[in-house]
PDB file of N, CA and C in Angstrom:
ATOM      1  N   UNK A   1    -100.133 -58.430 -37.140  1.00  0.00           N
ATOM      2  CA  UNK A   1     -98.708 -58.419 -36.871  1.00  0.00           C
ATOM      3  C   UNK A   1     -97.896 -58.671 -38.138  1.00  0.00           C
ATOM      4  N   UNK A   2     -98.196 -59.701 -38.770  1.00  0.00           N
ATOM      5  CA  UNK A   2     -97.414 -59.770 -39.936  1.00  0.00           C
ATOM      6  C   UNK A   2     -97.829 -58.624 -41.205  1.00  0.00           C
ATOM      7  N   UNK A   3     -98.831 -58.044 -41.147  1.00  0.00           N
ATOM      8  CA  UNK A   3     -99.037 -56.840 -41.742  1.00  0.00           C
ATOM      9  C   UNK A   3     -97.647 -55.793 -41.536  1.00  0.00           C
ATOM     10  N   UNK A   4     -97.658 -55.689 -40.241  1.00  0.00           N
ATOM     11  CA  UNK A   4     -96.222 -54.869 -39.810  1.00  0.00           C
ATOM     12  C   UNK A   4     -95.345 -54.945 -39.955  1.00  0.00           C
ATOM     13  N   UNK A   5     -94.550 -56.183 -40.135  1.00  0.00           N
ATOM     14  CA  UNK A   5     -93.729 -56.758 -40.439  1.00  0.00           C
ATOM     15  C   UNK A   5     -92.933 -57.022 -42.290  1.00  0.00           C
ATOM     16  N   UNK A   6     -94.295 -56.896 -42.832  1.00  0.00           N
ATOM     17  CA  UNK A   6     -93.779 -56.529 -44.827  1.00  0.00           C
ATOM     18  C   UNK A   6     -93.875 -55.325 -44.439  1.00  0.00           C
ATOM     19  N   UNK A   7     -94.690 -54.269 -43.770  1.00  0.00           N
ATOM     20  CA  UNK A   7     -94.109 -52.519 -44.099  1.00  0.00           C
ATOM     21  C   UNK A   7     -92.861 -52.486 -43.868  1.00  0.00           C
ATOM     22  N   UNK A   8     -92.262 -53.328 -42.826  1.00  0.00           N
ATOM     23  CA  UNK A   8     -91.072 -52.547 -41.716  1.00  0.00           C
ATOM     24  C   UNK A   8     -89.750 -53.034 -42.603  1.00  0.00           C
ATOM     25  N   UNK A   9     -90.032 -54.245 -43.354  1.00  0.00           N
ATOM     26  CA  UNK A   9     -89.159 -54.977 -44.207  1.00  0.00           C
ATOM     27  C   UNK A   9     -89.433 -54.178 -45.495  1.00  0.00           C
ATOM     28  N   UNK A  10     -89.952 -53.952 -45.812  1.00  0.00           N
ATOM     29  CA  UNK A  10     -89.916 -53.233 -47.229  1.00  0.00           C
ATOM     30  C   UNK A  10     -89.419 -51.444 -46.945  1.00  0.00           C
ATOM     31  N   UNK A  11     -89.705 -50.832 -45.315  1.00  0.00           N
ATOM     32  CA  UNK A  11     -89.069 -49.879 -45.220  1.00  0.00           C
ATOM     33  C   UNK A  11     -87.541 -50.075 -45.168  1.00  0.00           C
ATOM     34  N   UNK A  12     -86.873 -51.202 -44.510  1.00  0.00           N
ATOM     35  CA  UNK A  12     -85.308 -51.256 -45.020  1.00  0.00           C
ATOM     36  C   UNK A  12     -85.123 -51.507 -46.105  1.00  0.00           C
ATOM     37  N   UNK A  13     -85.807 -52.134 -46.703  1.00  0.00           N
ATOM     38  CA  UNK A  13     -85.479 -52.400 -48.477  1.00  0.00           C
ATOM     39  C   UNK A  13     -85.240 -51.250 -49.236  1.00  0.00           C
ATOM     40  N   UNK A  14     -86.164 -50.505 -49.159  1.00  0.00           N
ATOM     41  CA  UNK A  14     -85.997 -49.582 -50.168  1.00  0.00           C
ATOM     42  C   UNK A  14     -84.758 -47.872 -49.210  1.00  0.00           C
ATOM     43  N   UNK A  15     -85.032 -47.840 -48.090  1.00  0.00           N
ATOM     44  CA  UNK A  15     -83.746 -46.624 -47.432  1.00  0.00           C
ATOM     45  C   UNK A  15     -82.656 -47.141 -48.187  1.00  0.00           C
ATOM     46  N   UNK A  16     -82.023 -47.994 -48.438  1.00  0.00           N
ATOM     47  CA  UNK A  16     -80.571 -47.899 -49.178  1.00  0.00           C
ATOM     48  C   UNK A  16     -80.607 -47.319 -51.060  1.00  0.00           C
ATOM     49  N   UNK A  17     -81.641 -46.979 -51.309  1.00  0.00           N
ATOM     50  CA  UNK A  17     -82.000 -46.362 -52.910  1.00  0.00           C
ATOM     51  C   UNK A  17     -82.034 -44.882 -52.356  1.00  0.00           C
ATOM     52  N   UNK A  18     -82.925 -44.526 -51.250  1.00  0.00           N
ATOM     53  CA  UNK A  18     -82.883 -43.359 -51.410  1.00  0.00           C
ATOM     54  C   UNK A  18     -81.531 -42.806 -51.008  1.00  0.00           C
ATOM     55  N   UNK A  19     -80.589 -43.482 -50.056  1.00  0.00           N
ATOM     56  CA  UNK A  19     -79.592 -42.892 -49.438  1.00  0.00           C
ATOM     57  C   UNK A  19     -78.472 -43.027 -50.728  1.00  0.00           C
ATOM     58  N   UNK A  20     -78.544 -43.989 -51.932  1.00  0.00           N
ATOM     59  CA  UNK A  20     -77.778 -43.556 -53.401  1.00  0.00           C
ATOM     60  C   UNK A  20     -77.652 -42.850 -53.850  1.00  0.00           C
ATOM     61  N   UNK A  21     -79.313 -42.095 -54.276  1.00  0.00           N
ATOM     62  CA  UNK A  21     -79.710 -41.250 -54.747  1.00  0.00           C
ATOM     63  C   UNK A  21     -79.348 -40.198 -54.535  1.00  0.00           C
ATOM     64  N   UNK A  22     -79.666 -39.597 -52.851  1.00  0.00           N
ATOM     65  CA  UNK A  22     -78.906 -38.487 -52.464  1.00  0.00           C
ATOM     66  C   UNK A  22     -77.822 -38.199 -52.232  1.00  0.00           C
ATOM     67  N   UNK A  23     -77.168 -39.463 -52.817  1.00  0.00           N
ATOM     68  CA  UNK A  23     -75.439 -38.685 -52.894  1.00  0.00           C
ATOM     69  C   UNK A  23     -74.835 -39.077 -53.748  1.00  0.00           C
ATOM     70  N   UNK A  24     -75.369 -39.500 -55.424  1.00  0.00           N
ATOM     71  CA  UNK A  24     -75.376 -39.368 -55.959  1.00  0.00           C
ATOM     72  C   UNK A  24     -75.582 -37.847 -57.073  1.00  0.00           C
ATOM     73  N   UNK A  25     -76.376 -37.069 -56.154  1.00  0.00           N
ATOM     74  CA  UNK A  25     -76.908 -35.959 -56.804  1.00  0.00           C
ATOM     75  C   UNK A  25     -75.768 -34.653 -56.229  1.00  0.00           C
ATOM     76  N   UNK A  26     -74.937 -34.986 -55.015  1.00  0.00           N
ATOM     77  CA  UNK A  26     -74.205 -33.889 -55.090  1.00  0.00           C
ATOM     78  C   UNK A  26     -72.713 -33.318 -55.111  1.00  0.00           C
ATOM     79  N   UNK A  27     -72.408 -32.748 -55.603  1.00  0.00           N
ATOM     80  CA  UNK A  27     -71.523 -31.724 -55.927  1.00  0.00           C
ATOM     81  C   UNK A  27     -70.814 -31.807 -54.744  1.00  0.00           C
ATOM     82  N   UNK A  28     -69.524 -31.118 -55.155  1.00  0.00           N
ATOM     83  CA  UNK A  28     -68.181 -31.037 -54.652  1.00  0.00           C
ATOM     84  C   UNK A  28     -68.022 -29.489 -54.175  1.00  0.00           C
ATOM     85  N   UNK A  29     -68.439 -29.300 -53.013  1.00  0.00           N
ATOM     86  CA  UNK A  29     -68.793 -28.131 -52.287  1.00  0.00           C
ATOM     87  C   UNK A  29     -67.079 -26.631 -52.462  1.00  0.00           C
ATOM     88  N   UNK A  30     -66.144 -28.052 -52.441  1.00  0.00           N
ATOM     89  CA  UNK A  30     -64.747 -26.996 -52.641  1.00  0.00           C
ATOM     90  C   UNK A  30     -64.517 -27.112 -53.997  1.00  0.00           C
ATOM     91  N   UNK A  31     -65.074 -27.775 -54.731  1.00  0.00           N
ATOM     92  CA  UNK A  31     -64.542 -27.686 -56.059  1.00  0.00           C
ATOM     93  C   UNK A  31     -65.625 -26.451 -56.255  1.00  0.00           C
ATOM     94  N   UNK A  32     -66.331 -26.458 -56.405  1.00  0.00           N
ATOM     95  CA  UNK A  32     -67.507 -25.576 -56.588  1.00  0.00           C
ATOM     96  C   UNK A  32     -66.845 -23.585 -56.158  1.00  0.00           C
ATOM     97  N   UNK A  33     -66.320 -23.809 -54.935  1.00  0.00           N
ATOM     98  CA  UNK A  33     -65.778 -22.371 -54.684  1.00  0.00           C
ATOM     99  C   UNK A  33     -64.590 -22.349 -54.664  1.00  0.00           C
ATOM    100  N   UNK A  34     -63.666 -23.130 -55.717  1.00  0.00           N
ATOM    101  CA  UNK A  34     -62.550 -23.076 -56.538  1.00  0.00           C
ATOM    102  C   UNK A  34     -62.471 -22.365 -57.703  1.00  0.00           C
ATOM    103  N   UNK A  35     -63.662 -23.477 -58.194  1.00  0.00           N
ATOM    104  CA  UNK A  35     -63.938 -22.506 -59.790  1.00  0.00           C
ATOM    105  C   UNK A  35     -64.800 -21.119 -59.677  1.00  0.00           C
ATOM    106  N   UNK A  36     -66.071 -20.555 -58.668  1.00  0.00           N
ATOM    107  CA  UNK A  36     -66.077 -19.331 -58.279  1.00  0.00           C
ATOM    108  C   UNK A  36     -65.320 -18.277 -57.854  1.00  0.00           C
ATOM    109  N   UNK A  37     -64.111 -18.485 -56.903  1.00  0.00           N
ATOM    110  CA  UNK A  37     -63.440 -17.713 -56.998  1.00  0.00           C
ATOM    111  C   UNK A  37     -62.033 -17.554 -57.701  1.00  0.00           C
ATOM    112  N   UNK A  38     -61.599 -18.722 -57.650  1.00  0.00           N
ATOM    113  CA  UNK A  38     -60.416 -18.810 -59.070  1.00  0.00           C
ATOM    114  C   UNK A  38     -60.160 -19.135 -60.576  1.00  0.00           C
ATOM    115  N   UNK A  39     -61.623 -19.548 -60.525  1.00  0.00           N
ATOM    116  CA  UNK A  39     -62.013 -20.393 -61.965  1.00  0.00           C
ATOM    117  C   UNK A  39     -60.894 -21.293 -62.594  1.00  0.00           C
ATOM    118  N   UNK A  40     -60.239 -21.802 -61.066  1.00  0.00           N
ATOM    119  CA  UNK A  40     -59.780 -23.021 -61.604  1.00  0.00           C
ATOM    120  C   UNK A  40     -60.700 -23.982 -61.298  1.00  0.00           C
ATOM    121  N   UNK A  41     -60.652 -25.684 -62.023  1.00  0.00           N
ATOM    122  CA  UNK A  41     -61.509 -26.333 -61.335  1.00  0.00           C
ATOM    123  C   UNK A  41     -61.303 -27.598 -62.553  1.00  0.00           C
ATOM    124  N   UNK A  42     -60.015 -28.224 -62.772  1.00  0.00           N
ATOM    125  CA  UNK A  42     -59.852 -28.961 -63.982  1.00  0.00           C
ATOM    126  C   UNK A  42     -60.083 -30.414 -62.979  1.00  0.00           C
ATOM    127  N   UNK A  43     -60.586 -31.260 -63.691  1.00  0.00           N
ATOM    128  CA  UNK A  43     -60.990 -32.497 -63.334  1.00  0.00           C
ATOM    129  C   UNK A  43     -61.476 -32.696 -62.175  1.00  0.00           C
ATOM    130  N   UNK A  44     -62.955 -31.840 -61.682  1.00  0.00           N
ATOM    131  CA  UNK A  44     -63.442 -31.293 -60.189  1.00  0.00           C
ATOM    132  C   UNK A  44     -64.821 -31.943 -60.545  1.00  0.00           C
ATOM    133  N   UNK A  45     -65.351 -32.220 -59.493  1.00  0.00           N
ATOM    134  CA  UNK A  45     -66.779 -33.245 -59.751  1.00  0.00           C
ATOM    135  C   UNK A  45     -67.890 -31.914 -59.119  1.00  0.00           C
ATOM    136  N   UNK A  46     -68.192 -31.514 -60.582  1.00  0.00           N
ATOM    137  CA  UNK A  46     -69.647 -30.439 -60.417  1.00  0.00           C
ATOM    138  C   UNK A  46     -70.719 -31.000 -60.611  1.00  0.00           C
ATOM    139  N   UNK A  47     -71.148 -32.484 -60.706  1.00  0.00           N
ATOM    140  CA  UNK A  47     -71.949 -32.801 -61.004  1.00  0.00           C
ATOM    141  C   UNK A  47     -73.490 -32.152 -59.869  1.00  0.00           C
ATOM    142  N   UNK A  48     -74.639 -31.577 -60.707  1.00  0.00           N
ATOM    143  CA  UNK A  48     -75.404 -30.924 -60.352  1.00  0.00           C
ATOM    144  C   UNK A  48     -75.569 -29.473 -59.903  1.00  0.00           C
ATOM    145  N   UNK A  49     -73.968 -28.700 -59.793  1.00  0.00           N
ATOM    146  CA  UNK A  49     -73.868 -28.307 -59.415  1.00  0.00           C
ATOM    147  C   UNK A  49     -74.912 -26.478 -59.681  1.00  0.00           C
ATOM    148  N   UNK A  50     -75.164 -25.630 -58.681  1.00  0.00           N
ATOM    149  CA  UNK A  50     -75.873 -24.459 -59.386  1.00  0.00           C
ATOM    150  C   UNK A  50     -74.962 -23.534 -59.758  1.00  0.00           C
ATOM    151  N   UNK A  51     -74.630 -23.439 -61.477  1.00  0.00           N
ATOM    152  CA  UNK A  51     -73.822 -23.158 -62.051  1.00  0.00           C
ATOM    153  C   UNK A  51     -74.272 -21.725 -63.009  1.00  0.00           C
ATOM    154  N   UNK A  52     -75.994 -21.688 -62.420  1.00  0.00           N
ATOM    155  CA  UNK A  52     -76.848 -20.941 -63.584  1.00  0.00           C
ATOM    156  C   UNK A  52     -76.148 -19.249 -63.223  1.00  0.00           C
ATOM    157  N   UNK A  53     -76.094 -18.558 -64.674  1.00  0.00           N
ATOM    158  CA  UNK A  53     -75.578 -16.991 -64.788  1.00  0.00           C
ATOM    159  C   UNK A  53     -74.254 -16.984 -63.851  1.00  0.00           C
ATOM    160  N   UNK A  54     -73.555 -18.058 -64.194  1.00  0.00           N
ATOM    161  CA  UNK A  54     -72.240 -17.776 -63.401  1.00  0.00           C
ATOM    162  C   UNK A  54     -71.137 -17.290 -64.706  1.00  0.00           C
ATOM    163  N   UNK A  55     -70.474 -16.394 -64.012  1.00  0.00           N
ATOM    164  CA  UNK A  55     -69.206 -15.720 -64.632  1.00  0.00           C
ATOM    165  C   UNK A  55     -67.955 -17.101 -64.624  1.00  0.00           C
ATOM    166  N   UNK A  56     -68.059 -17.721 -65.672  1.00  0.00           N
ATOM    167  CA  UNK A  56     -66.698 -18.794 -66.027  1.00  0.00           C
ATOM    168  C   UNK A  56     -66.249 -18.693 -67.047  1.00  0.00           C
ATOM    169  N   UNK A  57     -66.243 -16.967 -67.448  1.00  0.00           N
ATOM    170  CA  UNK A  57     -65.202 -16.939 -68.907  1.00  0.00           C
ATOM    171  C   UNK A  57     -63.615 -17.360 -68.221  1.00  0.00           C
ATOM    172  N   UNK A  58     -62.936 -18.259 -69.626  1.00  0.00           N
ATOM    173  CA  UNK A  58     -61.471 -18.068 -69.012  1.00  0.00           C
ATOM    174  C   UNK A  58     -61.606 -19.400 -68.134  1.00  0.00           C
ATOM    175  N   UNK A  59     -62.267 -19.604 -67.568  1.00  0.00           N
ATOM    176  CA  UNK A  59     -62.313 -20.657 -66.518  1.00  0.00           C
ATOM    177  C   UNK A  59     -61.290 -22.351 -66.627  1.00  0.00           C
ATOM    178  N   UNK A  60     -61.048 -22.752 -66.210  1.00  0.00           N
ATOM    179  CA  UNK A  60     -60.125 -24.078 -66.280  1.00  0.00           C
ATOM    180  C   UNK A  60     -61.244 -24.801 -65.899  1.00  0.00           C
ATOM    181  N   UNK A  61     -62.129 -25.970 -67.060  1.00  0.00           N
ATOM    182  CA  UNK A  61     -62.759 -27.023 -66.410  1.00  0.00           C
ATOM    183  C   UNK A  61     -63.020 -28.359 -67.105  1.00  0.00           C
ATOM    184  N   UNK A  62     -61.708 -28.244 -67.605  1.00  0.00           N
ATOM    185  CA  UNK A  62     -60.948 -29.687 -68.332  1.00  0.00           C
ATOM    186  C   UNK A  62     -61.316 -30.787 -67.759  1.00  0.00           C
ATOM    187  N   UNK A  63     -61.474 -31.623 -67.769  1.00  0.00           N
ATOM    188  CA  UNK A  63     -62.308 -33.138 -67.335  1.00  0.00           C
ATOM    189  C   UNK A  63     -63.153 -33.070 -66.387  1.00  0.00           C
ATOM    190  N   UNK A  64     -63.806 -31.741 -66.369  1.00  0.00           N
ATOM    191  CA  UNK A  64     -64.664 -31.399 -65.182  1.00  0.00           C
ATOM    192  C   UNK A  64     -65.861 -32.658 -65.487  1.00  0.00           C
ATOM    193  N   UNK A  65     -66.266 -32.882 -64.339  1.00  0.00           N
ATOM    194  CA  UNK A  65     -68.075 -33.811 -64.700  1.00  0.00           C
ATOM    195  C   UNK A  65     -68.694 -32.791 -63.833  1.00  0.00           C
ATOM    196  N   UNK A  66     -69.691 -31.983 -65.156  1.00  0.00           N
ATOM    197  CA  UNK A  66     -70.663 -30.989 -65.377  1.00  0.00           C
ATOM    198  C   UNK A  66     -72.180 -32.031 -65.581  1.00  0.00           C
ATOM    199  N   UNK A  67     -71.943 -33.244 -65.019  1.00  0.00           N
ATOM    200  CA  UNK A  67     -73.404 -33.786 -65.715  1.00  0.00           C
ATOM    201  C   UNK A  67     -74.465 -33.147 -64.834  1.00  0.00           C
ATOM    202  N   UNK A  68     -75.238 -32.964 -65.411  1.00  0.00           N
ATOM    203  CA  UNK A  68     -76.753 -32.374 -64.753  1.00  0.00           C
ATOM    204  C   UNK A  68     -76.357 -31.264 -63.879  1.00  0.00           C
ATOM    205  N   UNK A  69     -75.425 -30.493 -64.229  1.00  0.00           N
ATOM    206  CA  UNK A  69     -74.915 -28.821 -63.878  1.00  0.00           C
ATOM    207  C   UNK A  69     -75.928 -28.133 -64.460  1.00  0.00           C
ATOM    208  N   UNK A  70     -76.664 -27.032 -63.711  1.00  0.00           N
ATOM    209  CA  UNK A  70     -77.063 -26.093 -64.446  1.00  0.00           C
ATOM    210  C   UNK A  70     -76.610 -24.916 -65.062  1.00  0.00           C
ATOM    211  N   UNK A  71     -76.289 -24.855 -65.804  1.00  0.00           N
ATOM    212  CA  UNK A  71     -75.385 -23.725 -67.187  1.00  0.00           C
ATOM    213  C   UNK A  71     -76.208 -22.848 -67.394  1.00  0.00           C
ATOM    214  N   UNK A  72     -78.058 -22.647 -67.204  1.00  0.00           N
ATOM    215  CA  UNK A  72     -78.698 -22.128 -67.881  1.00  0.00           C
ATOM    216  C   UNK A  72     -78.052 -20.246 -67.497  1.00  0.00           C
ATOM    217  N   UNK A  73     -77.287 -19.415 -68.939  1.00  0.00           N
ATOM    218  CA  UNK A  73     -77.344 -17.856 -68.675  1.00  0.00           C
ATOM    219  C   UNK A  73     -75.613 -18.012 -67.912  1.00  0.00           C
ATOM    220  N   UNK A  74     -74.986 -18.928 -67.974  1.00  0.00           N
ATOM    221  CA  UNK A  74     -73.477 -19.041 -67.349  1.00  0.00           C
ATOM    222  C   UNK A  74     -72.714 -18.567 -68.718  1.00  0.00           C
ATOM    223  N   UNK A  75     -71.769 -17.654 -68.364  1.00  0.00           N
ATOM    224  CA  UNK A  75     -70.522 -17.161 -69.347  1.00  0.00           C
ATOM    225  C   UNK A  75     -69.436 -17.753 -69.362  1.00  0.00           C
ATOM    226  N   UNK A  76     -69.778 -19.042 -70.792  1.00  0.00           N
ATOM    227  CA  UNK A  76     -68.502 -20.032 -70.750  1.00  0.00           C
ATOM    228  C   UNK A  76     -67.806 -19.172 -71.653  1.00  0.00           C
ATOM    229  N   UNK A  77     -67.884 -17.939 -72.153  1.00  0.00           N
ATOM    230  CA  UNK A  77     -66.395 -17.988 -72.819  1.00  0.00           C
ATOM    231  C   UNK A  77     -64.891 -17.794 -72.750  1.00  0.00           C
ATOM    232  N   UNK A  78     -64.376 -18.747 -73.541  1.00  0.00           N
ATOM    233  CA  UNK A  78     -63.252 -18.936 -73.370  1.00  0.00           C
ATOM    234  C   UNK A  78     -62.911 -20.116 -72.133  1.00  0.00           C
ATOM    235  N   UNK A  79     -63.660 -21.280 -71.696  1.00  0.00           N
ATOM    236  CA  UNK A  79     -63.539 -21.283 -70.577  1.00  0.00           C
ATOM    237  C   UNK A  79     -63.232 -22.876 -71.346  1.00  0.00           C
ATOM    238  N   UNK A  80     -62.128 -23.638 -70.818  1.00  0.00           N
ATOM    239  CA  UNK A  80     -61.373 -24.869 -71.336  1.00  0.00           C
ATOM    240  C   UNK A  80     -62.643 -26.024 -70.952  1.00  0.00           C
ATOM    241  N   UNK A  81     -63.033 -26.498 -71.931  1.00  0.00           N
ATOM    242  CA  UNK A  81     -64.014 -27.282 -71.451  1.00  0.00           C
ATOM    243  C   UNK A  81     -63.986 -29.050 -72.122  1.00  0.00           C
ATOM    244  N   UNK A  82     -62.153 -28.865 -72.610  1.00  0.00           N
ATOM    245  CA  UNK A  82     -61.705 -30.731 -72.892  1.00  0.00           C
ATOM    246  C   UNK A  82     -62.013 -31.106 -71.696  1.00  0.00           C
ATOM    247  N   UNK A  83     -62.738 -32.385 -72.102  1.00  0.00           N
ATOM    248  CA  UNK A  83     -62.536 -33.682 -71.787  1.00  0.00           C
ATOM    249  C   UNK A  83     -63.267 -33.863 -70.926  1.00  0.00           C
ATOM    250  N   UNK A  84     -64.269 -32.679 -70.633  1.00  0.00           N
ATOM    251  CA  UNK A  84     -65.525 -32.453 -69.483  1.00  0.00           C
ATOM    252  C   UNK A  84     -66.663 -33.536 -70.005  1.00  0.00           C
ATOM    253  N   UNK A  85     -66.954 -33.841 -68.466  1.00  0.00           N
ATOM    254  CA  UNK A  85     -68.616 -34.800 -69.390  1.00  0.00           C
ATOM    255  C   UNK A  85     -69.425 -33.275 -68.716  1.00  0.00           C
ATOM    256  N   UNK A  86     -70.092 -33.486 -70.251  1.00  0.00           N
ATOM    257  CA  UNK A  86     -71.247 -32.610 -70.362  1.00  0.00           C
ATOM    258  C   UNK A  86     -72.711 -32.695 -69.545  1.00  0.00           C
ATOM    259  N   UNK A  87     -73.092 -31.307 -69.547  1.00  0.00           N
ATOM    260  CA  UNK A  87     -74.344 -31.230 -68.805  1.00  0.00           C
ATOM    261  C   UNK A  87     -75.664 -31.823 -69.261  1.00  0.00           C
ATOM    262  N   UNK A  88     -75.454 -32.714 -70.348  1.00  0.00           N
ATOM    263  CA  UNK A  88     -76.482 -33.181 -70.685  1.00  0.00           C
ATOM    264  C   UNK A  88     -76.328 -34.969 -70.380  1.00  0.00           C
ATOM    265  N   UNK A  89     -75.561 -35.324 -69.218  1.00  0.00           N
ATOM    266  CA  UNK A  89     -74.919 -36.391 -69.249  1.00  0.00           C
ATOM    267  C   UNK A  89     -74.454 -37.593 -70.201  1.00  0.00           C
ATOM    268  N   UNK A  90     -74.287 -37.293 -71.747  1.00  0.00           N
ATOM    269  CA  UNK A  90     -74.327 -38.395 -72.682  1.00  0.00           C
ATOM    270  C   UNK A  90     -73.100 -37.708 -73.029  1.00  0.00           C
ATOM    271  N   UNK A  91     -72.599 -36.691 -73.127  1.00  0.00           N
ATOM    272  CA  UNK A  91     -71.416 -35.666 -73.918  1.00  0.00           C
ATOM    273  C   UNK A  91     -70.318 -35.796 -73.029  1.00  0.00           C
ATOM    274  N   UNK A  92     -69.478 -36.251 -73.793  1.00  0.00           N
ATOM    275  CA  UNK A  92     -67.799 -35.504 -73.478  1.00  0.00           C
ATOM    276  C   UNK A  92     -67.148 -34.459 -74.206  1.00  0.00           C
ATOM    277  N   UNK A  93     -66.724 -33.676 -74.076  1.00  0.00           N
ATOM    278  CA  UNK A  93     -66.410 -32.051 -74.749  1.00  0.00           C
ATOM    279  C   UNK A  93     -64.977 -32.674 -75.469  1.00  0.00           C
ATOM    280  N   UNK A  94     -64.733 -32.806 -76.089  1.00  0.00           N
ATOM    281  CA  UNK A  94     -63.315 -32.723 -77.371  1.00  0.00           C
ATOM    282  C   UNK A  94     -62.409 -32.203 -76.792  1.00  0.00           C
ATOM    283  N   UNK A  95     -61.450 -32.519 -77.249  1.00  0.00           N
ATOM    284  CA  UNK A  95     -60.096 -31.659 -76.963  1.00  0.00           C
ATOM    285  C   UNK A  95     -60.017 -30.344 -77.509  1.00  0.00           C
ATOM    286  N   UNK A  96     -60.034 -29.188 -77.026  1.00  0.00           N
ATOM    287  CA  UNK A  96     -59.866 -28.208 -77.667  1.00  0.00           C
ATOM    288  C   UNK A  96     -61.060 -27.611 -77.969  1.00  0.00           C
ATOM    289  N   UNK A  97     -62.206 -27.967 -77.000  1.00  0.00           N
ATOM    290  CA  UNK A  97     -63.760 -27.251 -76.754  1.00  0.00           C
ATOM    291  C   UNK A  97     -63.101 -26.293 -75.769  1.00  0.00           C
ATOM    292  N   UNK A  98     -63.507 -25.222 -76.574  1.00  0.00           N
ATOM    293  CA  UNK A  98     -63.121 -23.830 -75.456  1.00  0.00           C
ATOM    294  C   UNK A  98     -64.298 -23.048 -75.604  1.00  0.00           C
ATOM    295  N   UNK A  99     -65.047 -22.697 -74.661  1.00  0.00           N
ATOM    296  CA  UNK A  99     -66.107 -21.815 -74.626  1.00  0.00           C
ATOM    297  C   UNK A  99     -67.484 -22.605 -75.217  1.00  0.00           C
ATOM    298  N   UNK A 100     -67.329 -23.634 -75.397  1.00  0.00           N
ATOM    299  CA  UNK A 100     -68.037 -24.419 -76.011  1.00  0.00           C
ATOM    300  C   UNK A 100     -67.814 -25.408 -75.939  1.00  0.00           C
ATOM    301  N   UNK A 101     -68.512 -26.859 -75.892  1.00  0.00           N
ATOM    302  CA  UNK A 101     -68.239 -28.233 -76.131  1.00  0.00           C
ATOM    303  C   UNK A 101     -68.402 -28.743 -77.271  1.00  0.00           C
ATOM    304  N   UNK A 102     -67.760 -28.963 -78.100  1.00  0.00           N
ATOM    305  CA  UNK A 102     -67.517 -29.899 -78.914  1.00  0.00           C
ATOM    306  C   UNK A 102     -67.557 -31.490 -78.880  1.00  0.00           C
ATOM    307  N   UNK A 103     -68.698 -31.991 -78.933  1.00  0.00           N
ATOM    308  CA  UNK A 103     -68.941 -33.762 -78.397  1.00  0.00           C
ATOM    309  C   UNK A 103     -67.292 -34.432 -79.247  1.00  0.00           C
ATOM    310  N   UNK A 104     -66.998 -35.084 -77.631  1.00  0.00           N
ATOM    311  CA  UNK A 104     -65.839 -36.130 -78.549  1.00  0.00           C
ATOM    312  C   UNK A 104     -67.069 -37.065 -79.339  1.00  0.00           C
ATOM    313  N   UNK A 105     -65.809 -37.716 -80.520  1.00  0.00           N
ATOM    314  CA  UNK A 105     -66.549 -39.076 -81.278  1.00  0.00           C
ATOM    315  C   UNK A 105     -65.923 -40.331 -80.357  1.00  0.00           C
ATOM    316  N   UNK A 106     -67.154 -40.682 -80.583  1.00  0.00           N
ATOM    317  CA  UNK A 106     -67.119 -42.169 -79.491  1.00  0.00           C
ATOM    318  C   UNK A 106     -66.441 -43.595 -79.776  1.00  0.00           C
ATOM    319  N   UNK A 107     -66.076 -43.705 -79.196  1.00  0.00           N
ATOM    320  CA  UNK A 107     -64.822 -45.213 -79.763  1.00  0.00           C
ATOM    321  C   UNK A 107     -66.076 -46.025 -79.776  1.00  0.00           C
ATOM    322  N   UNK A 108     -66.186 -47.123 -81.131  1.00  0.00           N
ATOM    323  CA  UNK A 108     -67.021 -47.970 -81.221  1.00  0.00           C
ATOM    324  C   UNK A 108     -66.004 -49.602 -80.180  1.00  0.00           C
TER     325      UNK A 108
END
């Protein structure tokens, strides 16, 4: 009985990590088919989002959080990418990263 009792307690222990986790990992379902069909999408939470061989030349995604977005084959050019945290989650894009990110420098 008390065998049963550390599984059943350690199964509530740990459900509140996984239930972080998974919503932690997703994306902003209308921001997402904002910037697909209008390629607006300035300060929109893409985080994770599947971003791979997407058409976002031109695109508005100014303080977007792109962390752990997949970009892989996506057409950023021209596409406003200040003040975005980057897909590599450590990067913030510069003012005036267009089509490209430019890492801001980091306030010590």
């Amino acid at each position: 009985m008390k065998r049963h009792k550390r599984v059943f307690v350690l199964y509530l222990i740990t459900i509140p990590f996984f239930a972080v986790s998974v919503t932690s990992y997703a994306f902003d379902q209308a921001s997402l088919d904002s910037l697909l069909s209008g390629r607006q999408c300035p300060r929109c939470d893409l985080n994770y989002a599947p971003l791979s061989n997407a058409n976002l030349s031109a695109a508005d995604l100014s303080g977007a959080n792109l962390t752990a977005a997949n970009l892989s084959g996506a057409d950023l050019s021209g596409a406003n990418l200040s003040g975005a945290a980057w897909s590599d989650g450590t990067t913030r894009c510069a003012d005036g990263s267009i089509g490209v990110c430019l890492a801001a420098e980091k306030a010590d």
